[in-house]
Every structure is written in C-alpha cells, then in structure tokens.
C-alpha atoms as a PDB file:
ATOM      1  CA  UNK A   1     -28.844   7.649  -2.343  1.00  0.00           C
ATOM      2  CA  UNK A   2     -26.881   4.172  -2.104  1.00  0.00           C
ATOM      3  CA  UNK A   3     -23.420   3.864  -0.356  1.00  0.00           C
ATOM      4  CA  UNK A   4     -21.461   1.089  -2.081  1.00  0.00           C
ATOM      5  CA  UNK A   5     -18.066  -0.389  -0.901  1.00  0.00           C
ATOM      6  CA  UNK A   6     -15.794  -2.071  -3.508  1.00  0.00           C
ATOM      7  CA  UNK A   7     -12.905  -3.764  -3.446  1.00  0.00           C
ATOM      8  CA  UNK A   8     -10.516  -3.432  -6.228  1.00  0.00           C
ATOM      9  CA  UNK A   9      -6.892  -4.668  -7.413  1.00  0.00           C
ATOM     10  CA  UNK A  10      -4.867  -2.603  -9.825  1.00  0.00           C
ATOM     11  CA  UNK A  11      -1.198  -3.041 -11.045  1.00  0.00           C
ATOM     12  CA  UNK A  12      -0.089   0.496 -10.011  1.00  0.00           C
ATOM     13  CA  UNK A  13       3.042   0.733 -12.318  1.00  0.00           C
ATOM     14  CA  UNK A  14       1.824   3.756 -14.970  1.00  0.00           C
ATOM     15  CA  UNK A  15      -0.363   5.246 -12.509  1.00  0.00           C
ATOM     16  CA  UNK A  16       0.666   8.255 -10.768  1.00  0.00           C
ATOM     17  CA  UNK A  17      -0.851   6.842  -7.416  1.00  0.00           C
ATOM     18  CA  UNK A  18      -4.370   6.944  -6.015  1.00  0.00           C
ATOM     19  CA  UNK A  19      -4.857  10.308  -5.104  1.00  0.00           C
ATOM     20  CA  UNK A  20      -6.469  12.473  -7.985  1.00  0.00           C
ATOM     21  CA  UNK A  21      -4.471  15.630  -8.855  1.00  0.00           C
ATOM     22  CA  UNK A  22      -5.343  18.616 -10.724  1.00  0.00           C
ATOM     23  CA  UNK A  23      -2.051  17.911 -12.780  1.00  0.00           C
ATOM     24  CA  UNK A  24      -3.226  14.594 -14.762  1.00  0.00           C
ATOM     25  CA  UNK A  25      -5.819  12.484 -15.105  1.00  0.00           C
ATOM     26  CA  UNK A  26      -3.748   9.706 -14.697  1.00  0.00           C
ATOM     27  CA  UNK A  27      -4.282   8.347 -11.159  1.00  0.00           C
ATOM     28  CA  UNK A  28      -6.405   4.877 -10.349  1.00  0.00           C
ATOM     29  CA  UNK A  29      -9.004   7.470  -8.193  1.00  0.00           C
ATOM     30  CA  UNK A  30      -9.335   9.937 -11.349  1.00  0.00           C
ATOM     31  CA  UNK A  31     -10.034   6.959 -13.234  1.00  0.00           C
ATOM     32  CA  UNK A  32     -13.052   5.395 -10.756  1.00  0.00           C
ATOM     33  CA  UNK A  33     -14.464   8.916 -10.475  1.00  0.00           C
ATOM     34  CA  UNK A  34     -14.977   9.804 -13.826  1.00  0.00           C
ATOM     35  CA  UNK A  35     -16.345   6.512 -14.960  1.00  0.00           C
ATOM     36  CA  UNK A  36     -18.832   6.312 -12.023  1.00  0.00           C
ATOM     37  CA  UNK A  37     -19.781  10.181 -12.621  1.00  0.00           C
ATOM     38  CA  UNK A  38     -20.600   8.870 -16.313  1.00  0.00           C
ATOM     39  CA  UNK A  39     -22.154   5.527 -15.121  1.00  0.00           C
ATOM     40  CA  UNK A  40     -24.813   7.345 -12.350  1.00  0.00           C
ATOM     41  CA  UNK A  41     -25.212  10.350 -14.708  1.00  0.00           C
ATOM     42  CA  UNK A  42     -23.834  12.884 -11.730  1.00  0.00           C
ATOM     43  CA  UNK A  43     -21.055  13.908  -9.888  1.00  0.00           C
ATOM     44  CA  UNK A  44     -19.405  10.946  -7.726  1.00  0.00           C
ATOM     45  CA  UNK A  45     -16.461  11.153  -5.484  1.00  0.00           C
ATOM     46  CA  UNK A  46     -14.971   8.078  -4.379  1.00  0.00           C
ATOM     47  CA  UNK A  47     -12.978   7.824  -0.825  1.00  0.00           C
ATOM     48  CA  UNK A  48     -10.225   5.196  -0.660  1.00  0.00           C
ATOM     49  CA  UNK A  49      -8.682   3.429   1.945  1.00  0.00           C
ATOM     50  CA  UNK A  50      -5.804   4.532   1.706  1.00  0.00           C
ATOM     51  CA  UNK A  51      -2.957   6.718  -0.656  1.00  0.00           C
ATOM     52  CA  UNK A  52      -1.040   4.160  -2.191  1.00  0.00           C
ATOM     53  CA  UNK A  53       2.134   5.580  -3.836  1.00  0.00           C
ATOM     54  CA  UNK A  54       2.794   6.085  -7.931  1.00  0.00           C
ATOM     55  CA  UNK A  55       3.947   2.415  -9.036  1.00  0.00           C
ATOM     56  CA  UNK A  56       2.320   0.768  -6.066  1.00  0.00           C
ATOM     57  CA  UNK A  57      -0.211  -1.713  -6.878  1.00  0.00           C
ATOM     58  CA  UNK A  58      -3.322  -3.452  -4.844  1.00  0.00           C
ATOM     59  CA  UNK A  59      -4.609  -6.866  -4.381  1.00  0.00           C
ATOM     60  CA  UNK A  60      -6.977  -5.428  -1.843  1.00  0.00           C
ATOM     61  CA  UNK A  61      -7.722  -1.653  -2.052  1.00  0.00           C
ATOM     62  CA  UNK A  62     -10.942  -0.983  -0.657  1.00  0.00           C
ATOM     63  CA  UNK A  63     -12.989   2.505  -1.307  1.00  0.00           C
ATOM     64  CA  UNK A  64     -16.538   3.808  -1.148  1.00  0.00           C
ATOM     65  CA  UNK A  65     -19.115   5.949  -3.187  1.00  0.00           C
ATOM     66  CA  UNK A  66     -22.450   7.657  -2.720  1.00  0.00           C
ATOM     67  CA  UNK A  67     -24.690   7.603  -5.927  1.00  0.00           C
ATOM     68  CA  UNK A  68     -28.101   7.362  -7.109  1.00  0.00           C
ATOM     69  CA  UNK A  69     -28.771   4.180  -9.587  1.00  0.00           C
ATOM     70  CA  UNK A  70     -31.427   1.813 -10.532  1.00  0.00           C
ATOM     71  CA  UNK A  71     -28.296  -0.953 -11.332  1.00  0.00           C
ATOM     72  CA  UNK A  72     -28.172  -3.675  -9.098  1.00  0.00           C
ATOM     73  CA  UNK A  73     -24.793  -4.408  -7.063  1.00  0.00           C
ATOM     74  CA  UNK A  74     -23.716  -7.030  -9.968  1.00  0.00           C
ATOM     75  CA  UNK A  75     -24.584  -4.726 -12.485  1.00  0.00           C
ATOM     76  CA  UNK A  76     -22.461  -2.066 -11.185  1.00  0.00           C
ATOM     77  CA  UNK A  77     -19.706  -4.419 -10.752  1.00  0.00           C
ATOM     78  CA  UNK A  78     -20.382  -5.424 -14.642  1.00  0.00           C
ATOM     79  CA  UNK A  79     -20.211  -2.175 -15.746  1.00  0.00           C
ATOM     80  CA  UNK A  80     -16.986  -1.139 -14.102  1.00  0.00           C
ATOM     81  CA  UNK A  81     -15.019  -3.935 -15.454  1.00  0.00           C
ATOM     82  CA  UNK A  82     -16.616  -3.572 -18.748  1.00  0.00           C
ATOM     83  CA  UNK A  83     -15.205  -0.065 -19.347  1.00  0.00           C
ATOM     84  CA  UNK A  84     -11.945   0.231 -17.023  1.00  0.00           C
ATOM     85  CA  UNK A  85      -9.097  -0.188 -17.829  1.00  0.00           C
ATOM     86  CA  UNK A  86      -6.888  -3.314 -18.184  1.00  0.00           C
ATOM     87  CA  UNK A  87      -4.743  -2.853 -15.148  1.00  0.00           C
ATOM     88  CA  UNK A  88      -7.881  -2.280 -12.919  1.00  0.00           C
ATOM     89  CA  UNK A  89     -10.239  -4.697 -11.782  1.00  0.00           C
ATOM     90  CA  UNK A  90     -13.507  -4.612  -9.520  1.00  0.00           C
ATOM     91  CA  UNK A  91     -13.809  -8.295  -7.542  1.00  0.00           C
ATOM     92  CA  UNK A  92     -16.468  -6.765  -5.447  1.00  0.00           C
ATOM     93  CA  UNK A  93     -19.614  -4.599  -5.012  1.00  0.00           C
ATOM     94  CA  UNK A  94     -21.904  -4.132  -1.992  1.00  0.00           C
ATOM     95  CA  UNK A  95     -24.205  -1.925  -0.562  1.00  0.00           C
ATOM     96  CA  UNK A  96     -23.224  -0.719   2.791  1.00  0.00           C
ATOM     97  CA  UNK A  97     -24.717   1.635   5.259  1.00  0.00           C
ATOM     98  CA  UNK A  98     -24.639   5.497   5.042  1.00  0.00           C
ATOM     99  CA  UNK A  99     -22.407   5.617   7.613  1.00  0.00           C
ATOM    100  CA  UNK A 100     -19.549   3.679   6.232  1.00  0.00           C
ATOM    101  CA  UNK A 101     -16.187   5.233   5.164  1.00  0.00           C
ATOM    102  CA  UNK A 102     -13.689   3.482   3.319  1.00  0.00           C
ATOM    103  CA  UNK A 103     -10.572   5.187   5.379  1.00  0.00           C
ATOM    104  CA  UNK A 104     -12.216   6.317   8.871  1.00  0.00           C
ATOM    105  CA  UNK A 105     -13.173   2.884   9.208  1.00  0.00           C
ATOM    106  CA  UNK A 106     -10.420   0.600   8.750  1.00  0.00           C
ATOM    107  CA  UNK A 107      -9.009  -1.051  11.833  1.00  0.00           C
ATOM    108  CA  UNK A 108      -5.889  -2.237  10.156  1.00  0.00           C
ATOM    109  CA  UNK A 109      -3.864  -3.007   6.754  1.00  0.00           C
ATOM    110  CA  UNK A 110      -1.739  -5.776   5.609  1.00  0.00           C
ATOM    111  CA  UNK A 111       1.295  -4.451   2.808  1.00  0.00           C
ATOM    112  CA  UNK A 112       3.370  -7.124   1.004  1.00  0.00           C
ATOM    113  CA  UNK A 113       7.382  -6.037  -0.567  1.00  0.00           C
ATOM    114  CA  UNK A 114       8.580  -8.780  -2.820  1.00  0.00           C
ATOM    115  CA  UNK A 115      12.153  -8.254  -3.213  1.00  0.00           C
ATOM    116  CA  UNK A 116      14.055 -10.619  -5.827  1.00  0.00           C
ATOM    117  CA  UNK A 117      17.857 -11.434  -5.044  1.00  0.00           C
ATOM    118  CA  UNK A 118      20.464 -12.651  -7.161  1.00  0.00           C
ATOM    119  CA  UNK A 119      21.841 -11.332 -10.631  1.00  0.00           C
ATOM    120  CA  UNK A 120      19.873 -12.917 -12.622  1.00  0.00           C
ATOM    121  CA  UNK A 121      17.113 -10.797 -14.921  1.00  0.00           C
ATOM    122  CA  UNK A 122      13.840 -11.938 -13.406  1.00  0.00           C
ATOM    123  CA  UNK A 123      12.041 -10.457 -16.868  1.00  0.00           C
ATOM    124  CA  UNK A 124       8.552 -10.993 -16.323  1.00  0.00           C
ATOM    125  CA  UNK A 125       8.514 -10.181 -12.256  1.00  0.00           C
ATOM    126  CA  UNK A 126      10.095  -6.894 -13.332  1.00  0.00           C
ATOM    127  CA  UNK A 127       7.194  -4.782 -12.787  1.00  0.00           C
ATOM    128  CA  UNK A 128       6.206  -6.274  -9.245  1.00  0.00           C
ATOM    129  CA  UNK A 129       9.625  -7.036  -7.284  1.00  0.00           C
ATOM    130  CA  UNK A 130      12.645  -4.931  -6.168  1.00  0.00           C
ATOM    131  CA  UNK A 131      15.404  -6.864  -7.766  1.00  0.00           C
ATOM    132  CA  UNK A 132      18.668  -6.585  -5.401  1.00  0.00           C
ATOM    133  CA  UNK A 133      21.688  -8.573  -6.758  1.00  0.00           C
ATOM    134  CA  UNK A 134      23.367  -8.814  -3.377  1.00  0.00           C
ATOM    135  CA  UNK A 135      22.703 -11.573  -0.910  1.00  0.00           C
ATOM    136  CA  UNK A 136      21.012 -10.723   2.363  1.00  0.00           C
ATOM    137  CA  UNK A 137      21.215 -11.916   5.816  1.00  0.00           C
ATOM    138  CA  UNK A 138      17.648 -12.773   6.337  1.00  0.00           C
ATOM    139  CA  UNK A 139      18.033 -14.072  10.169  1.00  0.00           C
ATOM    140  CA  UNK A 140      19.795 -10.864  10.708  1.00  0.00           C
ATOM    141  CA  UNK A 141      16.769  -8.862   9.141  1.00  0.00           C
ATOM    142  CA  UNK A 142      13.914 -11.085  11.296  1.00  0.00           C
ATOM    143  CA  UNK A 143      15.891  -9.628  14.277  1.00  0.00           C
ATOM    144  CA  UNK A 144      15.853  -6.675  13.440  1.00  0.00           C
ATOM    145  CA  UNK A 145      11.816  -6.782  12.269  1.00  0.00           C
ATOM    146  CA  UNK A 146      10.960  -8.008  16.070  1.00  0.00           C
ATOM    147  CA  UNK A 147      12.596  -4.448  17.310  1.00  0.00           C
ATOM    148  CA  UNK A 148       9.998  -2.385  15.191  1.00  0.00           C
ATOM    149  CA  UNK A 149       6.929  -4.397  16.640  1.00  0.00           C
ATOM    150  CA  UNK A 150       4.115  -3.294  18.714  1.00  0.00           C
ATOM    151  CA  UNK A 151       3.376   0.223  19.457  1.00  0.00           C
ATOM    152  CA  UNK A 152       5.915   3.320  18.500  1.00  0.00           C
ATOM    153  CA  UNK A 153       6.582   6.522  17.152  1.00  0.00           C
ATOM    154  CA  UNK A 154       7.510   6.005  13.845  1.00  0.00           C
ATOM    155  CA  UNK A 155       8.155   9.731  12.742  1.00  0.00           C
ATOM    156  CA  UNK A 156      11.981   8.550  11.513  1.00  0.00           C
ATOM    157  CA  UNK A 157      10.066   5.972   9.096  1.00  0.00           C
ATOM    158  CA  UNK A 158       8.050   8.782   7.194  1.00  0.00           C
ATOM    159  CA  UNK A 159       8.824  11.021   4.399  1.00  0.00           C
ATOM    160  CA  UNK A 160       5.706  13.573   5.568  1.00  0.00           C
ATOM    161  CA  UNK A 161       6.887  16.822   6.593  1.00  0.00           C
ATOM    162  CA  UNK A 162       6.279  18.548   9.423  1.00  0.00           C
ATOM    163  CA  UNK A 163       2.412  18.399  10.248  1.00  0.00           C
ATOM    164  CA  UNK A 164      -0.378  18.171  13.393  1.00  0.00           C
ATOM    165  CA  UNK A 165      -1.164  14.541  12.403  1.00  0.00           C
ATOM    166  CA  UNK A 166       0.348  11.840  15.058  1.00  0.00           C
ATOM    167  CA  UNK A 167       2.979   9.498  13.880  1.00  0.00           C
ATOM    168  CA  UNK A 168       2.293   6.587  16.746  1.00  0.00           C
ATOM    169  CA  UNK A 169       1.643   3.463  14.915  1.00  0.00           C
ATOM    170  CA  UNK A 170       1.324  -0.226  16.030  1.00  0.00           C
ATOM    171  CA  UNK A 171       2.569  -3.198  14.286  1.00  0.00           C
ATOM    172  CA  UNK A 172       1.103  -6.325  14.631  1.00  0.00           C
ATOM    173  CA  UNK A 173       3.413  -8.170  12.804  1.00  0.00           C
ATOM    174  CA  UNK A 174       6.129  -8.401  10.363  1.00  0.00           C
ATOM    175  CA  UNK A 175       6.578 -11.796   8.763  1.00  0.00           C
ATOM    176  CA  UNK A 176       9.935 -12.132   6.242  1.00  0.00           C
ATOM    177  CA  UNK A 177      10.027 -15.552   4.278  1.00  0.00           C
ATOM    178  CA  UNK A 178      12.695 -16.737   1.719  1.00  0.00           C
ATOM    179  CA  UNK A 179      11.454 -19.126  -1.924  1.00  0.00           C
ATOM    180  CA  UNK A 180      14.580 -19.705  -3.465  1.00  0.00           C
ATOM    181  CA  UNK A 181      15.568 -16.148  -4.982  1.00  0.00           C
ATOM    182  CA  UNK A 182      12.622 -14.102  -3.439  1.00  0.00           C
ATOM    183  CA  UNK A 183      12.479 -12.862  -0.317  1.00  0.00           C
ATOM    184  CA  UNK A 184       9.011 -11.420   0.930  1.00  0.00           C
ATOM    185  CA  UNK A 185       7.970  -9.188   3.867  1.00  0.00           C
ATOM    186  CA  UNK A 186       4.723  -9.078   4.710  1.00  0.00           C
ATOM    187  CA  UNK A 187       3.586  -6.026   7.285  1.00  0.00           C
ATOM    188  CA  UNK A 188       0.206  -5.646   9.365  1.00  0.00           C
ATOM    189  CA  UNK A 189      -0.485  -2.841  11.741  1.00  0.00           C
ATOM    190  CA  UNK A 190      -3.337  -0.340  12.419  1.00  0.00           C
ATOM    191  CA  UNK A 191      -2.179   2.221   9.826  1.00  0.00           C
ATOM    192  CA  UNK A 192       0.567   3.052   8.330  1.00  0.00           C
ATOM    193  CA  UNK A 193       2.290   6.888   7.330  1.00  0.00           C
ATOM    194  CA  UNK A 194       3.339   7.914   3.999  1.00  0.00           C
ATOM    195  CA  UNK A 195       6.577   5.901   2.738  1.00  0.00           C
ATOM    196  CA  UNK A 196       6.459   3.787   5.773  1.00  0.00           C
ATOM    197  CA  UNK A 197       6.713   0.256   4.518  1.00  0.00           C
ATOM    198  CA  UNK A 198       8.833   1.227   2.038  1.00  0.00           C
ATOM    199  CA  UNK A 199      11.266   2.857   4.581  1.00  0.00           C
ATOM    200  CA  UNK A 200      10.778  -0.028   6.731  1.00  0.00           C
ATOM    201  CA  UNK A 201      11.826  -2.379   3.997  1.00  0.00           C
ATOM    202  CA  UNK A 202      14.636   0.061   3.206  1.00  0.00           C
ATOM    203  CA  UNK A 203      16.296  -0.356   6.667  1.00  0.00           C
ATOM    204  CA  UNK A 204      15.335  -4.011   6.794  1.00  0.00           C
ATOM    205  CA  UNK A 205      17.703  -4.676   3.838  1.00  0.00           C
ATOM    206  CA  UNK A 206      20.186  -2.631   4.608  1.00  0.00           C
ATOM    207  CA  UNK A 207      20.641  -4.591   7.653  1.00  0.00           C
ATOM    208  CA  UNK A 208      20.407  -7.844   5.493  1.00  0.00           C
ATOM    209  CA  UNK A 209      23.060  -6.312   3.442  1.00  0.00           C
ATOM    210  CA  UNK A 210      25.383  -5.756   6.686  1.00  0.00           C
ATOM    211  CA  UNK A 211      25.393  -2.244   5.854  1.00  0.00           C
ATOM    212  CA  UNK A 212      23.690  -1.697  10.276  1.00  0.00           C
ATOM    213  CA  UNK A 213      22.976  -4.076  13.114  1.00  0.00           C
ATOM    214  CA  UNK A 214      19.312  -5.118  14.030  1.00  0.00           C
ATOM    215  CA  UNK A 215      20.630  -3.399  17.179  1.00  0.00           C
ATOM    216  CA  UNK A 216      20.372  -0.325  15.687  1.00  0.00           C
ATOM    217  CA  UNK A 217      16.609   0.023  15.647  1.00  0.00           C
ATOM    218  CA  UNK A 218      15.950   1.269  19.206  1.00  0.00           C
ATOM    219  CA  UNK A 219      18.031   4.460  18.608  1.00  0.00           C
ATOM    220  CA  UNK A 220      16.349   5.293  15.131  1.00  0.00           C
ATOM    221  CA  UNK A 221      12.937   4.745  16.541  1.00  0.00           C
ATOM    222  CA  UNK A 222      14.011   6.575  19.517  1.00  0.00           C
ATOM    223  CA  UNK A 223      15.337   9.392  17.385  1.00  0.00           C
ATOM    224  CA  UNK A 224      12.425  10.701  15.362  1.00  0.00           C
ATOM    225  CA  UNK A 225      14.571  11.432  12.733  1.00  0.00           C
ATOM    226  CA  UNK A 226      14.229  10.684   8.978  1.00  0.00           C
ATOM    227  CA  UNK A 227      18.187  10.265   7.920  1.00  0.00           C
ATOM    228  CA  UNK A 228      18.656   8.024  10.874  1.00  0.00           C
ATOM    229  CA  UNK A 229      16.414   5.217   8.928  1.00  0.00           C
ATOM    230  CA  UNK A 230      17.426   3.058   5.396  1.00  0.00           C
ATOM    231  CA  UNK A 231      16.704   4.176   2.561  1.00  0.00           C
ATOM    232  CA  UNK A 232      13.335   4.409   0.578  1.00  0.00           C
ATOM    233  CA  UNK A 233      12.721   1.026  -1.334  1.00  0.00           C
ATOM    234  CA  UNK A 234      11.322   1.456  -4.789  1.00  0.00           C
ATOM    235  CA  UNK A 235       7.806   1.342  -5.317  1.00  0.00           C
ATOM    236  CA  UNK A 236       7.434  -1.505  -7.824  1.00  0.00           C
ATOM    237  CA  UNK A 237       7.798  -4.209  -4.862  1.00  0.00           C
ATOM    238  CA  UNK A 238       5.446  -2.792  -2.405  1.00  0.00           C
ATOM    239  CA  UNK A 239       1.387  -4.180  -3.077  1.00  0.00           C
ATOM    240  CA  UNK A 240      -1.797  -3.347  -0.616  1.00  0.00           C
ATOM    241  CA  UNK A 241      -3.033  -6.686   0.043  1.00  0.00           C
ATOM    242  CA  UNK A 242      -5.911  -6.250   2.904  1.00  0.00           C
ATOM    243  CA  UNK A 243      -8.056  -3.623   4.377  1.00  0.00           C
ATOM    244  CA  UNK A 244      -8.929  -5.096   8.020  1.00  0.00           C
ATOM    245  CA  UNK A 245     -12.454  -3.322   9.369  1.00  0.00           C
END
C-alpha cells in the first residue's frame, strides 16, 4: 500500500470547510475521499494539513492518503483533475514514505487576508477579499503586528472552547503591505488555532480603524480572554498559501 502526498488549491467559498461532516457532503475532504475511494476501488481516508474554515480557500493545502493502485503518480494526478470539481485543483502528486502525515508533520504554515479598502464595488475580487470602506492606519497596524510576534499564549485569539490542547503558538512573522486599495497581511508561524488569523486580522484592523492602540496587545495576550481581542474577520479574505515541513 502507497502513501501519496498532494498538494491542492481550492476556492473555498461554497464549501462548508475541509473537515467532512456527517451533515453534508459538501466539504473539499468529502469530496477527495469519495473520489479516491471510487478511483482505488476501496475505502480511502485522506488526512489534511490543516481545518481550513467554510469560505476559506487554499493556494497550498497539503494532505495525504494510503491506497492500493497500479496508476502511476501522474496518472493519479490526471485522474483527480479529470473528475473534481471546478473549484478544486491537484498541482501535485508524490509518493512519500509510510511514515508521513500530512498534519503531524508540518513544521509551519504561511495564511494570506486580502482586505480591499475604499467604497468602491471591487466586483470580481468579491469572493476572495474582505472589502472595508473605511481607511486604515496601516503604520499603526505594523505596530501593533510586531507586539503579537514570537512565542505566546494565544488562547484570547481562538474561538475553541475550553479543551486539553495547548494554545502556545509562535509567530515568525507578520508582514502587512498596501497596492493602492488592497491591503494584505501575510502570517507565518508553527501552527495556528481555530479562528486565529482571522481574529488576528480582526484586531489588526480595528486598530487601523482607531477603534484600540497597538499598545493594547500586551494586555489581550496577557489576558487569555476571547472578548478582549477584535472581532472575527470574514472568511472570504483569509487563503492557506504554504505548508512548511
């Protein structure tokens, strides 16, 4: 039995996230599974690396199957693009060893929120950016970025309940660059929790919008607490772009 890696993209915006659930079939994982199951003529599972949110997309999801098949690496990756859907793509198949996992394995991830400012309708980014009519401070948000870097607990930046599972992550860095009317933060750490970039962003622009002080990041951090951090950015701007192993 083969263990194959693949890296896919997907434009997340009608799929109710990665995950498979029992309530629809409608999930980018559901869809992998059920067309590898059909393409290896046996039950396959497929581990990703990572949960990306409903209406979250991927320029660089990585994931990883077991399966018995006489196809050939290119023939797999043939086959996949032949019969999924339009909104997901395979760019690469590879045989890896037995011991590989797709999510115990990754070393760190690199998230991208595109965030499009003025009031102007920016029709066909729609699906991809956040589009925030006010103007934002974006020297006050890069101060406020350099607060959040390196290692923490970053239990006030996560929408996960109560649960065993520590909430100490590291970020390496948080790069925020302005083109004209779009304003783009680009995150890489080690891992990060569920809603975490998005809450991230969420304060980030609520300090761009004057709304709290870059100053104010120690004490949230410090505080552990949920409410004490911005709100949770939508999940049409927010893209996995790199899987780091």
């Amino acid at each position: 039995m083969g263990n194959y890696r693949i890296i896919l993209q997907y434009e997340g915006t009608k799929y109710q996230g990665w995950q498979r659930q029992d309530s629809t079939e409608n999930t980018i994982q559901g869809k992998l599974e059920r067309l590898l199951t059909k393409m290896c003529g046996e039950q396959v599972e497929i581990q990703g690396s990572g949960r990306t949110d409903a209406g979250v997309h991927a320029y660089g999801q990585v994931a990883n199957f077991h399966c018995n098949t006489k196809l050939s690496c290119e023939e797999i990756l043939e086959y996949m693009n032949q019969y999924l859907p339009e909104d997901i793509g395979v760019i690469l198949v590879e045989q890896v060893s037995e011991r590989f996992h797709s999510r115990l394995n990754a070393k760190g991830k690199v998230y991208r929120y595109r965030v499009m400012t003025g009031n102007i309708p920016h029709l066909f980014e729609r699906r991809w950016v956040y589009e925030h009519p006010e103007k934002l401070d974006v020297e006050a948000m890069k101060a406020a970025a350099k607060l959040l870097l390196g290692t923490h607990d970053f239990k006030a930046f996560t929408s996960a309940k109560r649960g065993k599972k520590s909430t100490v992550r590291t970020i390496e860095a948080i790069e925020i660059g302005q083109n004209g009317d779009e304003i783009c933060f680009t995150y890489r750490g080690d891992g990060f929790l569920y809603h975490m970039v998005r809450i991230l962003t969420g304060t980030l622009l609520e300090v761009g919008e004057g709304k709290r002080a870059a100053q104010d990041i120690p004490e949230i951090l410090e505080s552990k607490n949920r409410e004490k951090a911005g709100f949770l950015a939508p999940a049409k701007g927010l893209a996995l772009m790199e899987v780091f192993y």
